[in-house]
N, C-alpha and C. Protein backbone atom coordinates (compact mmCIF):
# COMPACT_ATOMS: atom_id res chain seq x y z
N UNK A 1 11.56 -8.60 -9.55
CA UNK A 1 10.45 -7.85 -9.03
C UNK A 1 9.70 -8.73 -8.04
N UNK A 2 9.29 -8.47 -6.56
CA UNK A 2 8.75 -9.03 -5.96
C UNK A 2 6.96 -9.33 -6.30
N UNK A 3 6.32 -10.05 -6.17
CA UNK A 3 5.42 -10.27 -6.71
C UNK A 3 4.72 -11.14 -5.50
N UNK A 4 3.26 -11.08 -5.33
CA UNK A 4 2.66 -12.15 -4.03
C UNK A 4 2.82 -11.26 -2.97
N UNK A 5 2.47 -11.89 -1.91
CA UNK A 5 2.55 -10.94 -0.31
C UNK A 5 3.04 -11.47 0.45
N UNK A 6 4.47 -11.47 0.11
CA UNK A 6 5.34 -12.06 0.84
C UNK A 6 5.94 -11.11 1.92
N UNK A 7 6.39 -11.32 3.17
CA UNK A 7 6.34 -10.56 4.42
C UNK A 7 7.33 -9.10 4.04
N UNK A 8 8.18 -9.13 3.05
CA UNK A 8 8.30 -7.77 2.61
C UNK A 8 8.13 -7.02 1.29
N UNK A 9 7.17 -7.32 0.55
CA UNK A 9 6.50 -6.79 -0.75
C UNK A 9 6.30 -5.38 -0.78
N UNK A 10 6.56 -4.57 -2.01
CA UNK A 10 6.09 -3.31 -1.79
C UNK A 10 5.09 -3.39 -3.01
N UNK A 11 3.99 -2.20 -2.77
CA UNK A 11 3.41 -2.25 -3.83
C UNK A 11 3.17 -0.42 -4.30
N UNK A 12 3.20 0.10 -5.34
CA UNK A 12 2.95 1.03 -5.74
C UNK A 12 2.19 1.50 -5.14
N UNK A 13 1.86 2.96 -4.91
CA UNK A 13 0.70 3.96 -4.31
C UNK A 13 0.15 4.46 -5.67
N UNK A 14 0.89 5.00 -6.55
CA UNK A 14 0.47 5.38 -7.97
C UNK A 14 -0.33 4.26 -8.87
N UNK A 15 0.86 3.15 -8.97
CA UNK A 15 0.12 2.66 -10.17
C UNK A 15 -0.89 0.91 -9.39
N UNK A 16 -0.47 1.02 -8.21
CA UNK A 16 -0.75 -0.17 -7.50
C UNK A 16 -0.21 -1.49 -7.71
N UNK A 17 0.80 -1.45 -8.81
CA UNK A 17 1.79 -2.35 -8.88
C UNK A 17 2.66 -3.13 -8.24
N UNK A 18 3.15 -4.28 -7.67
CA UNK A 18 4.28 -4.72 -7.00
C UNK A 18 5.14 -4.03 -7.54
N UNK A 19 6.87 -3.55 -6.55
CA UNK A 19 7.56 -2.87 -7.16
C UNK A 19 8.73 -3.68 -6.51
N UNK A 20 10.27 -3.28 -7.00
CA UNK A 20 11.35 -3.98 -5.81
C UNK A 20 11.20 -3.51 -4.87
N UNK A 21 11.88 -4.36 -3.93
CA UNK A 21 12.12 -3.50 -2.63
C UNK A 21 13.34 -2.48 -2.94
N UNK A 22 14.09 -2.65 -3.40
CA UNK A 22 15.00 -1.13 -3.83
C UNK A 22 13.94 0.09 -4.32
N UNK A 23 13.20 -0.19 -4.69
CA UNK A 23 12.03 1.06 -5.12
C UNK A 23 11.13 1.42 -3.94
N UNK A 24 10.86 0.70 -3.16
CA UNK A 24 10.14 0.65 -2.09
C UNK A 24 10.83 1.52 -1.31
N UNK A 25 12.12 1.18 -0.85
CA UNK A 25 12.99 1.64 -0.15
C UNK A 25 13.29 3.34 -0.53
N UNK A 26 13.32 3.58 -1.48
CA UNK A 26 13.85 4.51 -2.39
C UNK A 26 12.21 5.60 -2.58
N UNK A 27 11.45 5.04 -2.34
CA UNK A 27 10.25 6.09 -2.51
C UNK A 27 9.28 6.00 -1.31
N UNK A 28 9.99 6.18 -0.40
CA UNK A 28 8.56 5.43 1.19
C UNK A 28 7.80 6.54 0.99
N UNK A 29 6.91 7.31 0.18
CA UNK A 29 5.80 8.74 0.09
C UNK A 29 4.90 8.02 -1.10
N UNK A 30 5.64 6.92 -1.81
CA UNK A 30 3.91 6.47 -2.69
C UNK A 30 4.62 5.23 -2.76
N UNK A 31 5.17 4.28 -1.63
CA UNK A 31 5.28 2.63 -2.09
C UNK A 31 4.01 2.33 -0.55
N UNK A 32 4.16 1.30 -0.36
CA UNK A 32 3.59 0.44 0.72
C UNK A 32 4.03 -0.52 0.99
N UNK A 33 4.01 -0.80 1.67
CA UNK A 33 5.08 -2.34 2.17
C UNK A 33 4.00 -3.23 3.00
N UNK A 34 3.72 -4.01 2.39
CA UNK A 34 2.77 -4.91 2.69
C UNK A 34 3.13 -6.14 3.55
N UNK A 35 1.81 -6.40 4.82
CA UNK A 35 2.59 -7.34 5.83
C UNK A 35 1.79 -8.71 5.54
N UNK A 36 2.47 -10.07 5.33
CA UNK A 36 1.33 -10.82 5.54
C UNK A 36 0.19 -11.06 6.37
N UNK A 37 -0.75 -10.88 5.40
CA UNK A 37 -2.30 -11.25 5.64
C UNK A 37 -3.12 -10.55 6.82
N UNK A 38 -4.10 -9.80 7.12
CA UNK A 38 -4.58 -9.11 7.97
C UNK A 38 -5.32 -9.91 8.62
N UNK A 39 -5.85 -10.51 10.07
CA UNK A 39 -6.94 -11.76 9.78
C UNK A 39 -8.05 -10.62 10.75
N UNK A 40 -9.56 -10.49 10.49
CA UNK A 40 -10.53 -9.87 11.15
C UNK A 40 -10.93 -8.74 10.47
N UNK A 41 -10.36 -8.49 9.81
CA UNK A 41 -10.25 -7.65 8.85
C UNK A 41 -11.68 -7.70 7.38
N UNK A 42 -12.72 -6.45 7.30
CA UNK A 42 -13.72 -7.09 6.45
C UNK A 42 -13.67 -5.90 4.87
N UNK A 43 -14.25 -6.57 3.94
CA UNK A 43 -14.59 -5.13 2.85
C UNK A 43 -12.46 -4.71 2.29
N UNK A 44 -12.97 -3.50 1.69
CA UNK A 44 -12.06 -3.28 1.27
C UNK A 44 -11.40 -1.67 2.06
N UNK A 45 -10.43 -1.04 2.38
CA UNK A 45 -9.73 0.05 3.00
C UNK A 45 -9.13 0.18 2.59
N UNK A 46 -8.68 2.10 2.49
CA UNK A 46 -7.32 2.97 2.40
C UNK A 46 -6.45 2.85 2.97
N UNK A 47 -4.75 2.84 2.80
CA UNK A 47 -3.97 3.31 3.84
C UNK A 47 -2.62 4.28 3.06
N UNK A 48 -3.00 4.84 4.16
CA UNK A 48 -1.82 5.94 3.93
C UNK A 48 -0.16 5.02 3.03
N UNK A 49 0.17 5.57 1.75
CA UNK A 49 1.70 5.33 1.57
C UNK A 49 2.68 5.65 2.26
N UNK A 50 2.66 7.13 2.59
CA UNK A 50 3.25 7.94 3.70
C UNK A 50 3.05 7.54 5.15
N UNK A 51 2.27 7.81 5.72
CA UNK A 51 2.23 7.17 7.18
C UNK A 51 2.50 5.32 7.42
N UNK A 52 1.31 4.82 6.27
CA UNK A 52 1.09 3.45 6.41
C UNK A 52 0.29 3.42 7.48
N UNK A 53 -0.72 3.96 7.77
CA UNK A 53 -1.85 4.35 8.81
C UNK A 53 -2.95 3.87 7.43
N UNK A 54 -4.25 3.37 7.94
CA UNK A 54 -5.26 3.17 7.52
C UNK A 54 -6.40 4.49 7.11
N UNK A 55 -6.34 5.25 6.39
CA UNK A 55 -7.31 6.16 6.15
C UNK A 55 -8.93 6.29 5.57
N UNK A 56 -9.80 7.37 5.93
CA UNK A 56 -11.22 7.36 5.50
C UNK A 56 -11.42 6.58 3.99
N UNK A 57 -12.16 6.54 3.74
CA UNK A 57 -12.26 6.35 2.55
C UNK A 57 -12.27 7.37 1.33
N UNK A 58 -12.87 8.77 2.33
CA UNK A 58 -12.92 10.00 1.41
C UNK A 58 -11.67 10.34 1.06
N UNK A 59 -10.98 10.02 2.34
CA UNK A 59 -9.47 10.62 2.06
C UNK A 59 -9.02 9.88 1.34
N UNK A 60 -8.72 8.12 1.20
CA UNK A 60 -8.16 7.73 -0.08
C UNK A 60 -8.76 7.87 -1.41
N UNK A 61 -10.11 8.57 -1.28
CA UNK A 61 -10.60 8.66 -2.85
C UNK A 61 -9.98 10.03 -3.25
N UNK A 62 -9.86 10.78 -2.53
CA UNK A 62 -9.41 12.47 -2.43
C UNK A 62 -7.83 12.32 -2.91
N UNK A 63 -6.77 11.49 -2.39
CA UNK A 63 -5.41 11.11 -2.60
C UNK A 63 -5.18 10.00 -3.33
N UNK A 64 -5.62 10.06 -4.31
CA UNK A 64 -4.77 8.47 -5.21
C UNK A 64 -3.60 8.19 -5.17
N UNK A 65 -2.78 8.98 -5.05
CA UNK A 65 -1.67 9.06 -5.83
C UNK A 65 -0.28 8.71 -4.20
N UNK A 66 -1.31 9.00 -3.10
CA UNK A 66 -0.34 9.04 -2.12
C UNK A 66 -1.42 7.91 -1.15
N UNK A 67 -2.11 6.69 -1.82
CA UNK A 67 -3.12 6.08 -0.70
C UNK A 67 -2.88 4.62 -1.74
N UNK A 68 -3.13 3.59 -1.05
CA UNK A 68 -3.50 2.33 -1.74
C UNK A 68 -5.04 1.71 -1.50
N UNK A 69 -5.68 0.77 -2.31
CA UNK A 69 -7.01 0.67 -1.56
C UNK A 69 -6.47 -0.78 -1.57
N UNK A 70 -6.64 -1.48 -0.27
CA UNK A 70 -6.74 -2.56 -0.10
C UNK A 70 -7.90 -3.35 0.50
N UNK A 71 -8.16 -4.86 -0.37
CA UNK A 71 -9.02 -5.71 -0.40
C UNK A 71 -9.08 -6.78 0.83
């Protein structure tokens, strides 16, 4: 299981878990694939599982299940 944020990590949309990348691969509608490190970047944000676009905040509180909140 990949674990850390290493340049191809996925992490759950559901449970917010690191997952494999075979799972990642296998579910791109609730994984995320996480890139190393954002720099300028402040607070915490949504982004889409599905797109991988950055969303409102209403909208990731509105979609759990298809949004990650990142720190």
């Amino acid at each position: 299981m990949s674990r850390g944020r290493g340049g191809g990590s996925y992490r759950s949309a559901i449970s917010g878990r690191y997952v494999t990348a075979k799972h990642g691969k296998a579910s791109p509608r609730t994984t995320v694939r996480e890139s190393v490190g954002r720099s300028g970047s402040s607070g915490s944000h949504y982004r889409s599982a599905i797109s991988g676009r950055y969303v409102t905040t209403a909208h990731g509180k509105a979609s759990p299940h298809t949004t990650v909140k990142e720190s």
